[in-house]
N, C-alpha and C. Protein backbone atom coordinates (compact mmCIF):
# COMPACT_ATOMS: atom_id res chain seq x y z
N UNK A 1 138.87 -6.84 5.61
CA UNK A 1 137.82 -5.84 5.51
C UNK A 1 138.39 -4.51 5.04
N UNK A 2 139.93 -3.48 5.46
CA UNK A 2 140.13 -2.67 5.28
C UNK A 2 139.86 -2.65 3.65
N UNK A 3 141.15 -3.71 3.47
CA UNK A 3 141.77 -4.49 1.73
C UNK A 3 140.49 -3.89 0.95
N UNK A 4 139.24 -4.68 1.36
CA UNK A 4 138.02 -4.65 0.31
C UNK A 4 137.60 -3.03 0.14
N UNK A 5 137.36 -1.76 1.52
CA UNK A 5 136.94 -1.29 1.67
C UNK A 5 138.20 -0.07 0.44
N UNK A 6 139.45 -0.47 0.63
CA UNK A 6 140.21 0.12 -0.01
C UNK A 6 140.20 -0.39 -1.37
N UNK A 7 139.89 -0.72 -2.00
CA UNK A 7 139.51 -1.70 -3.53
C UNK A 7 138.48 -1.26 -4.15
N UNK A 8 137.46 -0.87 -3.28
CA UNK A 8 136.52 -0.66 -3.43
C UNK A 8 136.67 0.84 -3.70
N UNK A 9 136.92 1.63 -3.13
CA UNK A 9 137.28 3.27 -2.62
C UNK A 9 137.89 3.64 -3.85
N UNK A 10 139.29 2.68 -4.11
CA UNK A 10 139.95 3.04 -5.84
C UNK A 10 139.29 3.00 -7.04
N UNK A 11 138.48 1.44 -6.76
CA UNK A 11 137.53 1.42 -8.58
C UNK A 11 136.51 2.31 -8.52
N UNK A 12 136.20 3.22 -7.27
CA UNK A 12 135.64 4.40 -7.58
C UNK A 12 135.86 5.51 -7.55
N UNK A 13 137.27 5.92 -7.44
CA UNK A 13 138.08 6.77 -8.47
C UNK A 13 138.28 6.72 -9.58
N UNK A 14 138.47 5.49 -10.08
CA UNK A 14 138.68 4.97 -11.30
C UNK A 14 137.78 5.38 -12.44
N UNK A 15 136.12 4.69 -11.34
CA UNK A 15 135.23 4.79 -12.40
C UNK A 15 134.84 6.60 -13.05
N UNK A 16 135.29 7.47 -12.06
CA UNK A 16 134.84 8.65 -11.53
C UNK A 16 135.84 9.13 -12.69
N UNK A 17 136.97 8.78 -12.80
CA UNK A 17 138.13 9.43 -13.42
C UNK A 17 137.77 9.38 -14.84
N UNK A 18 137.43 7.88 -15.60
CA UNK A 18 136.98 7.65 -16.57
C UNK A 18 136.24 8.34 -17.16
N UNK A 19 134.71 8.41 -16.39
CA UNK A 19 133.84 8.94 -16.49
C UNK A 19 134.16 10.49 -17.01
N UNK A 20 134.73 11.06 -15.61
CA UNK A 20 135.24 12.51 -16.04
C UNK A 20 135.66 13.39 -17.45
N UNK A 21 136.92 11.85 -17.89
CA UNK A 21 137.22 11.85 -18.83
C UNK A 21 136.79 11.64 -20.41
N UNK A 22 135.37 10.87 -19.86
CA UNK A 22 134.58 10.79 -20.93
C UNK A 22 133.76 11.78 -21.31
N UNK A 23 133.63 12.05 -20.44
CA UNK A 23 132.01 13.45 -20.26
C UNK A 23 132.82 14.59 -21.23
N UNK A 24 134.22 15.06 -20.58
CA UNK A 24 134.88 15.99 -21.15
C UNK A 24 135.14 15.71 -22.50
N UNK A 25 135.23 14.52 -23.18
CA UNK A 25 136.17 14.18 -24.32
C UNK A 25 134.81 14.41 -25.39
N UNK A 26 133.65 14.14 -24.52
CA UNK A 26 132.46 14.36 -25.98
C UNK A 26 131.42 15.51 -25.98
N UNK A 27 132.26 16.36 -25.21
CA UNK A 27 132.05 17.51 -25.30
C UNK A 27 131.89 18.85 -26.50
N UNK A 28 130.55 19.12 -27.15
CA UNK A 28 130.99 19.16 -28.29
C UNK A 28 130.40 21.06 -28.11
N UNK A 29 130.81 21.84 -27.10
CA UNK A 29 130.78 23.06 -27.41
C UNK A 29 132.14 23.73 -27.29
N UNK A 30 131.65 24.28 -28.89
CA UNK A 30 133.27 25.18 -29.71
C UNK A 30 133.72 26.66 -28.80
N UNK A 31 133.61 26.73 -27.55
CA UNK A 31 134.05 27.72 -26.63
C UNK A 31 135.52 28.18 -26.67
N UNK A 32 136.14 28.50 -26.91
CA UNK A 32 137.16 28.79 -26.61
C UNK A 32 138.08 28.89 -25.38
N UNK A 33 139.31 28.47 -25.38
CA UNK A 33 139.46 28.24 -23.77
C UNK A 33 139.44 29.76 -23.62
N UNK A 34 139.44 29.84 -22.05
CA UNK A 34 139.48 30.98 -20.91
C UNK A 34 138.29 31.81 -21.48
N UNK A 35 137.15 31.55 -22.13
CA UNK A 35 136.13 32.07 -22.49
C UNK A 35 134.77 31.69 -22.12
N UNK A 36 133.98 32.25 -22.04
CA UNK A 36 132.58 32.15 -22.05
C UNK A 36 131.64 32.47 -22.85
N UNK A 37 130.82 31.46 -23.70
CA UNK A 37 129.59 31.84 -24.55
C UNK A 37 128.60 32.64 -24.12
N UNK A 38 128.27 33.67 -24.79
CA UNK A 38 126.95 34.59 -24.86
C UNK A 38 126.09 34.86 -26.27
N UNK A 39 125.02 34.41 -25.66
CA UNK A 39 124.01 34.13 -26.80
C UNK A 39 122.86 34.21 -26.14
N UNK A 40 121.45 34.70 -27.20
CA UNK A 40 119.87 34.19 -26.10
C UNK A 40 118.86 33.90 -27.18
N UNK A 41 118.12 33.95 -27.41
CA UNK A 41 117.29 33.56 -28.10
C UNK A 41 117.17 34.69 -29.10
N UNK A 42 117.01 36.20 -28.41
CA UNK A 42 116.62 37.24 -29.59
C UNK A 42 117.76 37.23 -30.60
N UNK A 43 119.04 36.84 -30.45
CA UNK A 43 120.38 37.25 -31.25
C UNK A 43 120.38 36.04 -31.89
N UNK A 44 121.11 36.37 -33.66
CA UNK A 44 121.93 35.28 -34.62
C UNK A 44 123.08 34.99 -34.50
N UNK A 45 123.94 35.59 -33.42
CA UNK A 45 125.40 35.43 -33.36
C UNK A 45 125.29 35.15 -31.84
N UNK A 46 127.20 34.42 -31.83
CA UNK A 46 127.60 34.25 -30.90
C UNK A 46 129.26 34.66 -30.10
N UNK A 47 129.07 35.65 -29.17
CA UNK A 47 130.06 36.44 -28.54
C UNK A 47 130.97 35.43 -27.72
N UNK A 48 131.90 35.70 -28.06
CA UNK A 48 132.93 34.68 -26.52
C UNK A 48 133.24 35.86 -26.16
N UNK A 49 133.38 36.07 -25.08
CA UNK A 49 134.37 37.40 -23.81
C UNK A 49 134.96 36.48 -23.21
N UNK A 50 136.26 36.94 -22.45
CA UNK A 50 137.21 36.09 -21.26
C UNK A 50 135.84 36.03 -20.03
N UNK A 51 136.23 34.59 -19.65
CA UNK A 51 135.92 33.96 -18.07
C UNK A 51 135.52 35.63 -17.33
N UNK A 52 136.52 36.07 -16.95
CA UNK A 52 136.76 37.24 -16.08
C UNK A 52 135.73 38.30 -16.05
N UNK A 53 135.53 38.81 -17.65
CA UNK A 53 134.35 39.41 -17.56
C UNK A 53 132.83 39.14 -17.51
N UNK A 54 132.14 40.32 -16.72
CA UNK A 54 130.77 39.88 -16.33
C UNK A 54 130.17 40.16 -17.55
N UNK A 55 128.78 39.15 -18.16
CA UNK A 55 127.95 39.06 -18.63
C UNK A 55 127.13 39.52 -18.07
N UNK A 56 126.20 40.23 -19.74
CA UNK A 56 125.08 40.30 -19.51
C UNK A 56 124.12 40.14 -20.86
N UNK A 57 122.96 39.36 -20.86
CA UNK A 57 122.38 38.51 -21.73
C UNK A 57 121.03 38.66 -21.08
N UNK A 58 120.44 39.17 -20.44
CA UNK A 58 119.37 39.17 -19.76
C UNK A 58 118.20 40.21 -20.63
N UNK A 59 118.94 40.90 -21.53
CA UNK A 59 117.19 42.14 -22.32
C UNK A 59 117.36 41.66 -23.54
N UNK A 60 118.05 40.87 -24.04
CA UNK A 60 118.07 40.82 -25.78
C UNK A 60 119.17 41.69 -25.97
N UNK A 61 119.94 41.82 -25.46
CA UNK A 61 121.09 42.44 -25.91
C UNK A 61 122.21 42.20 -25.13
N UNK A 62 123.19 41.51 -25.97
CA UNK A 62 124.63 41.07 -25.32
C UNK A 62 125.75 42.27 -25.40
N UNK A 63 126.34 42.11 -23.80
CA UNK A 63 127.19 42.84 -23.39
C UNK A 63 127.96 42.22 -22.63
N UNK A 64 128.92 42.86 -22.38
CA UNK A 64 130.11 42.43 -21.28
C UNK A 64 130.77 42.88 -20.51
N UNK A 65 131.14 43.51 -19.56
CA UNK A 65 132.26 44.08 -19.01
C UNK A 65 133.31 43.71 -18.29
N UNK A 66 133.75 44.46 -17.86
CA UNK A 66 135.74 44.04 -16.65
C UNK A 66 135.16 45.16 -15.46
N UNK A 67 136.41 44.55 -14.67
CA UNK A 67 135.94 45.19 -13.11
C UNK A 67 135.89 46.45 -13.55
N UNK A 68 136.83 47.16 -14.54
CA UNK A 68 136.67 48.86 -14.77
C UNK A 68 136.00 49.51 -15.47
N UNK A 69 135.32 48.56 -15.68
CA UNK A 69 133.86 49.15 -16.55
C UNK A 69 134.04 49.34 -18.39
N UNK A 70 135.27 48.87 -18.44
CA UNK A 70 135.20 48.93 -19.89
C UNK A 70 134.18 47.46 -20.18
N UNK A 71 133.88 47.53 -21.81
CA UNK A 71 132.88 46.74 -22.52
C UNK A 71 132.80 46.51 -23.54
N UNK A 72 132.08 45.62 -24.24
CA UNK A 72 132.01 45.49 -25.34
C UNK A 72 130.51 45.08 -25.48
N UNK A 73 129.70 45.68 -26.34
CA UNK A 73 128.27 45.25 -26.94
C UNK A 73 128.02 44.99 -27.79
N UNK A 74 127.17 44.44 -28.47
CA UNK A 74 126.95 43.88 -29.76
C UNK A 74 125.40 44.32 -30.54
N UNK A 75 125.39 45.21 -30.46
CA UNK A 75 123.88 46.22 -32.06
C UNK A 75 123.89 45.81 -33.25
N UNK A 76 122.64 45.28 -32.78
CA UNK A 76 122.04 44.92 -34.75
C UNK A 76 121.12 45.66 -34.93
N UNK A 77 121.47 46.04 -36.28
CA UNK A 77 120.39 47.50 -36.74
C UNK A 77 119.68 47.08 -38.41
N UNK A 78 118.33 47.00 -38.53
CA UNK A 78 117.96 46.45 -39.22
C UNK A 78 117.46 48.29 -40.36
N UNK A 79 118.15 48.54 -41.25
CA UNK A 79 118.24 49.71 -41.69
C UNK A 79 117.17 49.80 -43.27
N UNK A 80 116.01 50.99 -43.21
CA UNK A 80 115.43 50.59 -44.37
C UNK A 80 116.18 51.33 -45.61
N UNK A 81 117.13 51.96 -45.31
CA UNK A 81 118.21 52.75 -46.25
C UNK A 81 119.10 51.48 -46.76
N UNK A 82 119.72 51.39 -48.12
CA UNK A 82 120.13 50.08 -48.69
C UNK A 82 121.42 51.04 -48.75
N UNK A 83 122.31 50.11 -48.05
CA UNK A 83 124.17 50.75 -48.38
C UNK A 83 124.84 49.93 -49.43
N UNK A 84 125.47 50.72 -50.23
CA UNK A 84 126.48 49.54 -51.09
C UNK A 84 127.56 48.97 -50.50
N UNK A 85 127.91 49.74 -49.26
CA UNK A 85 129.02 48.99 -48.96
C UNK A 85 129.30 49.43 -47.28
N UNK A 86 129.81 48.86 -46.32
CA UNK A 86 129.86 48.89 -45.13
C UNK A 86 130.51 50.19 -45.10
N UNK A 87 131.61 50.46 -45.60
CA UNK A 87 132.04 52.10 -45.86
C UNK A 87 131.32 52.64 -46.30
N UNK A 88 129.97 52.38 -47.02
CA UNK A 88 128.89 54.11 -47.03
C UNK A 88 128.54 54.17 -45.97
N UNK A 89 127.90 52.69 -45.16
CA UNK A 89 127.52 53.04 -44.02
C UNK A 89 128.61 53.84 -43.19
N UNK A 90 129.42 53.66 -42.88
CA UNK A 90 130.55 53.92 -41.84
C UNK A 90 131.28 55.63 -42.13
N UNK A 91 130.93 56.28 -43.70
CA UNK A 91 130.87 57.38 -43.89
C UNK A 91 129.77 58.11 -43.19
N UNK A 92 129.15 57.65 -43.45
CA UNK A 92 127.51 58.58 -42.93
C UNK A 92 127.51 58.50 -41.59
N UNK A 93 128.22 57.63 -40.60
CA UNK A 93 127.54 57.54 -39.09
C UNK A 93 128.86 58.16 -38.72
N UNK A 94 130.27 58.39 -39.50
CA UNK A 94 131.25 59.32 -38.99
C UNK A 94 131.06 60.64 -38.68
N UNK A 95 130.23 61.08 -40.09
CA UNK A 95 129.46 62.39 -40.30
C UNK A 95 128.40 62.62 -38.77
N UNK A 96 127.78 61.56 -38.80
CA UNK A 96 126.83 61.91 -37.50
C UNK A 96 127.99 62.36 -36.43
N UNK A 97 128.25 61.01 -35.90
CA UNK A 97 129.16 61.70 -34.81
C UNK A 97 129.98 62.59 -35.13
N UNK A 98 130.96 63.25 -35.54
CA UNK A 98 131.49 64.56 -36.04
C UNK A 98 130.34 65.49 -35.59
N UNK A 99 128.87 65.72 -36.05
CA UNK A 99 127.94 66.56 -36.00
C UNK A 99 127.50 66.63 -34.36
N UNK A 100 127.85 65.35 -34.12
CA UNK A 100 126.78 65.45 -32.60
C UNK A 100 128.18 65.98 -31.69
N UNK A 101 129.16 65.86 -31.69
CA UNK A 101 130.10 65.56 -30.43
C UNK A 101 131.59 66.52 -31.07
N UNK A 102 131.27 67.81 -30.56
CA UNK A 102 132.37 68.85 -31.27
C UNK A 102 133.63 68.18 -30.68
N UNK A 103 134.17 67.73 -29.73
CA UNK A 103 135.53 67.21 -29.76
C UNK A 103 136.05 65.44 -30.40
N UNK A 104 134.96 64.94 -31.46
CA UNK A 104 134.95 63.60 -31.91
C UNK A 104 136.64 63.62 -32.23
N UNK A 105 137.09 62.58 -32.00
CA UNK A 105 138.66 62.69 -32.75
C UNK A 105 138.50 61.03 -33.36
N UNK A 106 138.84 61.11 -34.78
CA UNK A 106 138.64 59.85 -35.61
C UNK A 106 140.12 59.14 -35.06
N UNK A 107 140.77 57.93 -35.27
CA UNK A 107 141.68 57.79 -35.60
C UNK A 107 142.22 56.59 -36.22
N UNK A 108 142.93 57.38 -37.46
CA UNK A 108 143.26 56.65 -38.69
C UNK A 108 143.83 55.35 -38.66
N UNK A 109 144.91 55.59 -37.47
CA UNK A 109 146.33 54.63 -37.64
C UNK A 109 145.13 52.89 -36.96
N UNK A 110 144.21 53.57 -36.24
CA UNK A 110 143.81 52.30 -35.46
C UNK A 110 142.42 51.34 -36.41
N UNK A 111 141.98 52.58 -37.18
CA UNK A 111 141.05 52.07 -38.15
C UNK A 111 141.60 51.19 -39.62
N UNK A 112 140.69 49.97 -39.90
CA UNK A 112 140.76 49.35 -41.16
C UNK A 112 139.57 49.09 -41.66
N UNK A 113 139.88 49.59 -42.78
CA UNK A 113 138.75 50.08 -43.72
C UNK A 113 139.39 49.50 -45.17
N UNK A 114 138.69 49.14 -45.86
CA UNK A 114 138.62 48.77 -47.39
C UNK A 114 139.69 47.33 -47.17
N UNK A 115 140.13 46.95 -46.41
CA UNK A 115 140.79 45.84 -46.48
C UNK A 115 140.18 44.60 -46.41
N UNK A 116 140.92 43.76 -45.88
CA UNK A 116 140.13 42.03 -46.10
C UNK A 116 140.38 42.21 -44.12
N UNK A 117 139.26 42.78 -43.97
CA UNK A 117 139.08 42.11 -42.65
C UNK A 117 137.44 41.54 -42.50
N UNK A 118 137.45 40.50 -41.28
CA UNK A 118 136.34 39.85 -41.04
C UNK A 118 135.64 40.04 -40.26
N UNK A 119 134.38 39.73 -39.80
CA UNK A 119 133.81 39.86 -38.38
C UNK A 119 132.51 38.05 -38.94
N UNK A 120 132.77 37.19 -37.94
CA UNK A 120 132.60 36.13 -38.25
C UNK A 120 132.12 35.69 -39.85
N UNK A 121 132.93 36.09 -40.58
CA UNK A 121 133.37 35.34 -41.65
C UNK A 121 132.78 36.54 -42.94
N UNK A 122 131.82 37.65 -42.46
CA UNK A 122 131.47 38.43 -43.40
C UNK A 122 132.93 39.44 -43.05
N UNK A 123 132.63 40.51 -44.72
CA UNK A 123 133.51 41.47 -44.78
C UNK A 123 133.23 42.26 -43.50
N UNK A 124 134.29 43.41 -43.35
CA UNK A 124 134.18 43.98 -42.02
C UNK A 124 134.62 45.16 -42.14
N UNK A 125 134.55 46.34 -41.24
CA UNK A 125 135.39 47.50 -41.32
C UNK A 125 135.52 47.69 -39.86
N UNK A 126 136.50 48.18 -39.30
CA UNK A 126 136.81 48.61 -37.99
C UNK A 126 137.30 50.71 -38.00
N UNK A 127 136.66 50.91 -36.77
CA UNK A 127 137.09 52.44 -36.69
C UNK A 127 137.55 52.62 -35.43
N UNK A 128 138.33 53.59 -34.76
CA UNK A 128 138.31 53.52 -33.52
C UNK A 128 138.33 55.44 -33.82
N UNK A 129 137.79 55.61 -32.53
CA UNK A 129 137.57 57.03 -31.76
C UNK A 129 137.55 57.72 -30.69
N UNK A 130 137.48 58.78 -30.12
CA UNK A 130 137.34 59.27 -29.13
C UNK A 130 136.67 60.14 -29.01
N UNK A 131 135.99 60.36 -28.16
CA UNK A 131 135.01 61.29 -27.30
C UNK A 131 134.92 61.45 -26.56
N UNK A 132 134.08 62.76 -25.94
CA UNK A 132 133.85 63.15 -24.58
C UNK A 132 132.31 63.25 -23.94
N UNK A 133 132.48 62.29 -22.62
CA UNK A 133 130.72 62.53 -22.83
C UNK A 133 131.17 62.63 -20.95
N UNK A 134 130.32 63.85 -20.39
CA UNK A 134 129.99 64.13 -19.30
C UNK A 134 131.63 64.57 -18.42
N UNK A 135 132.48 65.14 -19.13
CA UNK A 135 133.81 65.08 -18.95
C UNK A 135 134.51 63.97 -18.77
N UNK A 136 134.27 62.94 -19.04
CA UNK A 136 135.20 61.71 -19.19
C UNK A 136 135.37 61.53 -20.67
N UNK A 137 136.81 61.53 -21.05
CA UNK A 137 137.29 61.16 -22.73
C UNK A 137 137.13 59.70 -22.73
N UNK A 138 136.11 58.86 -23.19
CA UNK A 138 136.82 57.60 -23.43
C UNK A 138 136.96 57.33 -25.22
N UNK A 139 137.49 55.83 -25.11
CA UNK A 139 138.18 55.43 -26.60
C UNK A 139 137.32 54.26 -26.88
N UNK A 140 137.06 54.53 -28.43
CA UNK A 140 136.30 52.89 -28.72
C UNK A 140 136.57 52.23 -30.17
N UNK A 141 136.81 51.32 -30.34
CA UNK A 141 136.82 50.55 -31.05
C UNK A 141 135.47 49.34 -31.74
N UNK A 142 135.39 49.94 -32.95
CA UNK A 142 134.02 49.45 -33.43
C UNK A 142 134.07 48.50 -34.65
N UNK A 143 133.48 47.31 -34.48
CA UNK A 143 133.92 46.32 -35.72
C UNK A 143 132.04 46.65 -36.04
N UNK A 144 132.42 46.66 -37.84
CA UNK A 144 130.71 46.77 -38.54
C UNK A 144 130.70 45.66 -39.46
N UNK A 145 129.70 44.93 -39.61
CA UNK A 145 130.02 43.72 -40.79
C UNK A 145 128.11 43.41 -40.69
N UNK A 146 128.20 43.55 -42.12
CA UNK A 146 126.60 43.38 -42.75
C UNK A 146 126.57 41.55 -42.54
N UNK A 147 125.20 41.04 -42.61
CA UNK A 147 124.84 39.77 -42.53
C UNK A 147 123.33 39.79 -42.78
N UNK A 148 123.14 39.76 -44.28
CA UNK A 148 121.57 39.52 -44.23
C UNK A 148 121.54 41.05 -44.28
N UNK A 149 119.97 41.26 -44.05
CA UNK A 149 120.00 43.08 -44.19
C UNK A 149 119.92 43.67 -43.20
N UNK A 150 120.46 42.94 -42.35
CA UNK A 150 120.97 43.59 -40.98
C UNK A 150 122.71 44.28 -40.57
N UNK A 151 122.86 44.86 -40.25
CA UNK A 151 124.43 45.73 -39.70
C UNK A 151 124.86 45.32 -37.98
N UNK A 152 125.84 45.07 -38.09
CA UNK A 152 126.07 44.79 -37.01
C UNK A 152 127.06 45.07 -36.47
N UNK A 153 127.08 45.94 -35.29
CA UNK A 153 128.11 46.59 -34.79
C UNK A 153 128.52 46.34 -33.12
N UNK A 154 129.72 45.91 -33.12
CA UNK A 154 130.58 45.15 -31.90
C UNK A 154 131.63 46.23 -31.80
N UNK A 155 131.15 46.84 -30.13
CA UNK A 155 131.69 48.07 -29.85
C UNK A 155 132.46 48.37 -28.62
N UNK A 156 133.47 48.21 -28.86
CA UNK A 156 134.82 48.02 -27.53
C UNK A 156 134.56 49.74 -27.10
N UNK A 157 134.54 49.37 -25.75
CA UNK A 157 134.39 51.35 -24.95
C UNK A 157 135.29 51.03 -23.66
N UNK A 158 136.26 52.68 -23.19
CA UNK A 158 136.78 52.57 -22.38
C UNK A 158 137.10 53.63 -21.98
N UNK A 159 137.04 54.33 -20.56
CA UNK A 159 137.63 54.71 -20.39
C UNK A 159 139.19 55.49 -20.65
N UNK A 160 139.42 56.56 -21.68
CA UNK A 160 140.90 56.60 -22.27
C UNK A 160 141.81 55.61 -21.55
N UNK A 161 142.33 56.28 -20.51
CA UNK A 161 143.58 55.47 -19.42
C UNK A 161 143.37 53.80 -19.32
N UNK A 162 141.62 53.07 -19.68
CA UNK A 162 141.72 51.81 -19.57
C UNK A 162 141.76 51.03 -20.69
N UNK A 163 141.90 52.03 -21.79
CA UNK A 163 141.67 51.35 -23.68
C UNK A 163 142.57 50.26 -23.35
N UNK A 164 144.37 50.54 -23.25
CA UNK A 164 145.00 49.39 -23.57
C UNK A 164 145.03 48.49 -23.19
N UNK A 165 144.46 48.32 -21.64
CA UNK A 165 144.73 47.07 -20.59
C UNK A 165 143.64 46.01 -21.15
N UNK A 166 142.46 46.30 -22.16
CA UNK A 166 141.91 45.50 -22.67
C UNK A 166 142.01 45.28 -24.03
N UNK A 167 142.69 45.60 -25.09
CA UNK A 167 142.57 45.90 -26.32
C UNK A 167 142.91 43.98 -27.15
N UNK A 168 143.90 43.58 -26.27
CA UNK A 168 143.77 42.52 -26.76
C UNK A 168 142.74 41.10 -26.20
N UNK A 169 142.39 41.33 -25.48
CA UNK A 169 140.92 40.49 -24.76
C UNK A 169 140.22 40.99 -25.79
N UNK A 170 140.03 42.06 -26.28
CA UNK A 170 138.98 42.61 -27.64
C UNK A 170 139.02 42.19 -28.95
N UNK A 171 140.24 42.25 -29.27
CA UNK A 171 141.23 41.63 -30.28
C UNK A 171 140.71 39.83 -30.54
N UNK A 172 140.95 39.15 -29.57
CA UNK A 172 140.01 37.91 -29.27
C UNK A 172 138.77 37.76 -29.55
N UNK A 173 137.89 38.63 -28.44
CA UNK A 173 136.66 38.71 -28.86
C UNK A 173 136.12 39.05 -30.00
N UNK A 174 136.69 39.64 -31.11
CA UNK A 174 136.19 39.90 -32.14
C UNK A 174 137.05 38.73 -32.94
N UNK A 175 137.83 37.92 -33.07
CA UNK A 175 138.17 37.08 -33.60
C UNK A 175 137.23 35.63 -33.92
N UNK A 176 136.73 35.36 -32.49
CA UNK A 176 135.99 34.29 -32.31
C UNK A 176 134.42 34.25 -32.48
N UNK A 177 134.05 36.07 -32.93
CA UNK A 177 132.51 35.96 -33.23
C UNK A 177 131.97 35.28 -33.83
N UNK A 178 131.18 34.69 -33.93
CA UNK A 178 130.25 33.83 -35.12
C UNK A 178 128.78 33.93 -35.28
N UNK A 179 128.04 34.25 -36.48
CA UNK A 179 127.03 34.28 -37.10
C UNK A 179 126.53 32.89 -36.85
C-alpha cells in the first residue's frame, strides 16, 4: 500500500513537472526577462519597466516608478503643426522650456540628436535636462520618435541625486519599446 501510494505521489510530480514545462515552453509573450509588460487599450505601444518597479496603466496613460519616485512615462501628442523632422520638433519645445523655467540647463554630452538612434524601430532623438520645480533640481532624460502623425515622448525624471541609480533600467526600457 505505501509502494502504490508512493508511485502514485511521483507520476504526479512527474505529470506536474511536464506539464510545467510545457505550459512554459509555449509560451509565446516577448517580455523580457526581469520585466513587466505595460500596455491598455487607449495606447499603440508597448513599455517593459523592471519587475521592481510599480505600474501604472489604470487612466490611459502608462507610467512607472521605483521606491524613490523616479519614473518614466510615455506622451503621445497628436500635433496639428506638421514638423519635418523630430529636431524641429525638439528645437521648438527646447525654446519653450528655456522660456518657461529661467534655470533650464540643456545638456549636450547626454543628448543624441541627428544620429541613427531608435525608439521602437522609428528614428529617434534623445535630450536630457535639468530643472527646478518647487526647489527640488531634478534630471530627465527624454526619447522623441514620430509614428504615424503622432510624437511620442518617453520621459525618464529624477530626482538629481537619484538620475544615476536608474539610468540604466532606462537605458533598457527604452531599448525594448515597441510600436
Amino acid at each position: 500500500m505505501r509502494n502504490s501510494i508512493l508511485r502514485v505521489s511521483a507520476l504526479i510530480m512527474i505529470f506536474a513537472a511536464i506539464f510545467t514545462f510545457v505550459a512554459c515552453g509555449n509560451d509565446n509573450d516577448d517580455t523580457p526577462n526581469g520585466m513587466q509588460k505595460l500596455t491598455n487599450e487607449f495606447v499603440d505601444y508597448t513599455l517593459y519597466v523592471p519587475v521592481s518597479w510599480t505600474a501604472d496603466t489604470s487612466n490611459g496613460f502608462i507610467s512607472a516608478y521605483t521606491n524613490d519616485k523616479s519614473n518614466v512615462s510615455v506622451l503621445t501628442m497628436t500635433s496639428t503643426r506638421v514638423y519635418n523632422t523630430i529636431d524641429e520638433y525638439i528645437d521648438e519645445y527646447l525654446t519653450n522650456l528655456q522660456a518657461t523655467f529661467a534655470d533650464f540647463a540643456y545638456n549636450e554630452e547626454e543628448s543624441i540628436r541627428g544620429q541613427e538612434l531608435t525608439l521602437g524601430g522609428k528614428p529617434a532623438a534623445r535630450i536630457a535636462y535639468t530643472l527646478t520645480l518647487d526647489g527640488t533640481q531634478y534630471k530627465y532624460l527624454q526619447t522623441i520618435a514620430a509614428n504615424g502623425v503622432s510624437i511620442y515622448t518617453v520621459t525618464y525624471t529624477a530626482i538629481a541625486e537619484n538620475y544615476d541609480a536608474h539610468i540604466d533600467e532606462v537605458y533598457s526600457i527604452l531599448d525594448n519599446f515597441k510600436f
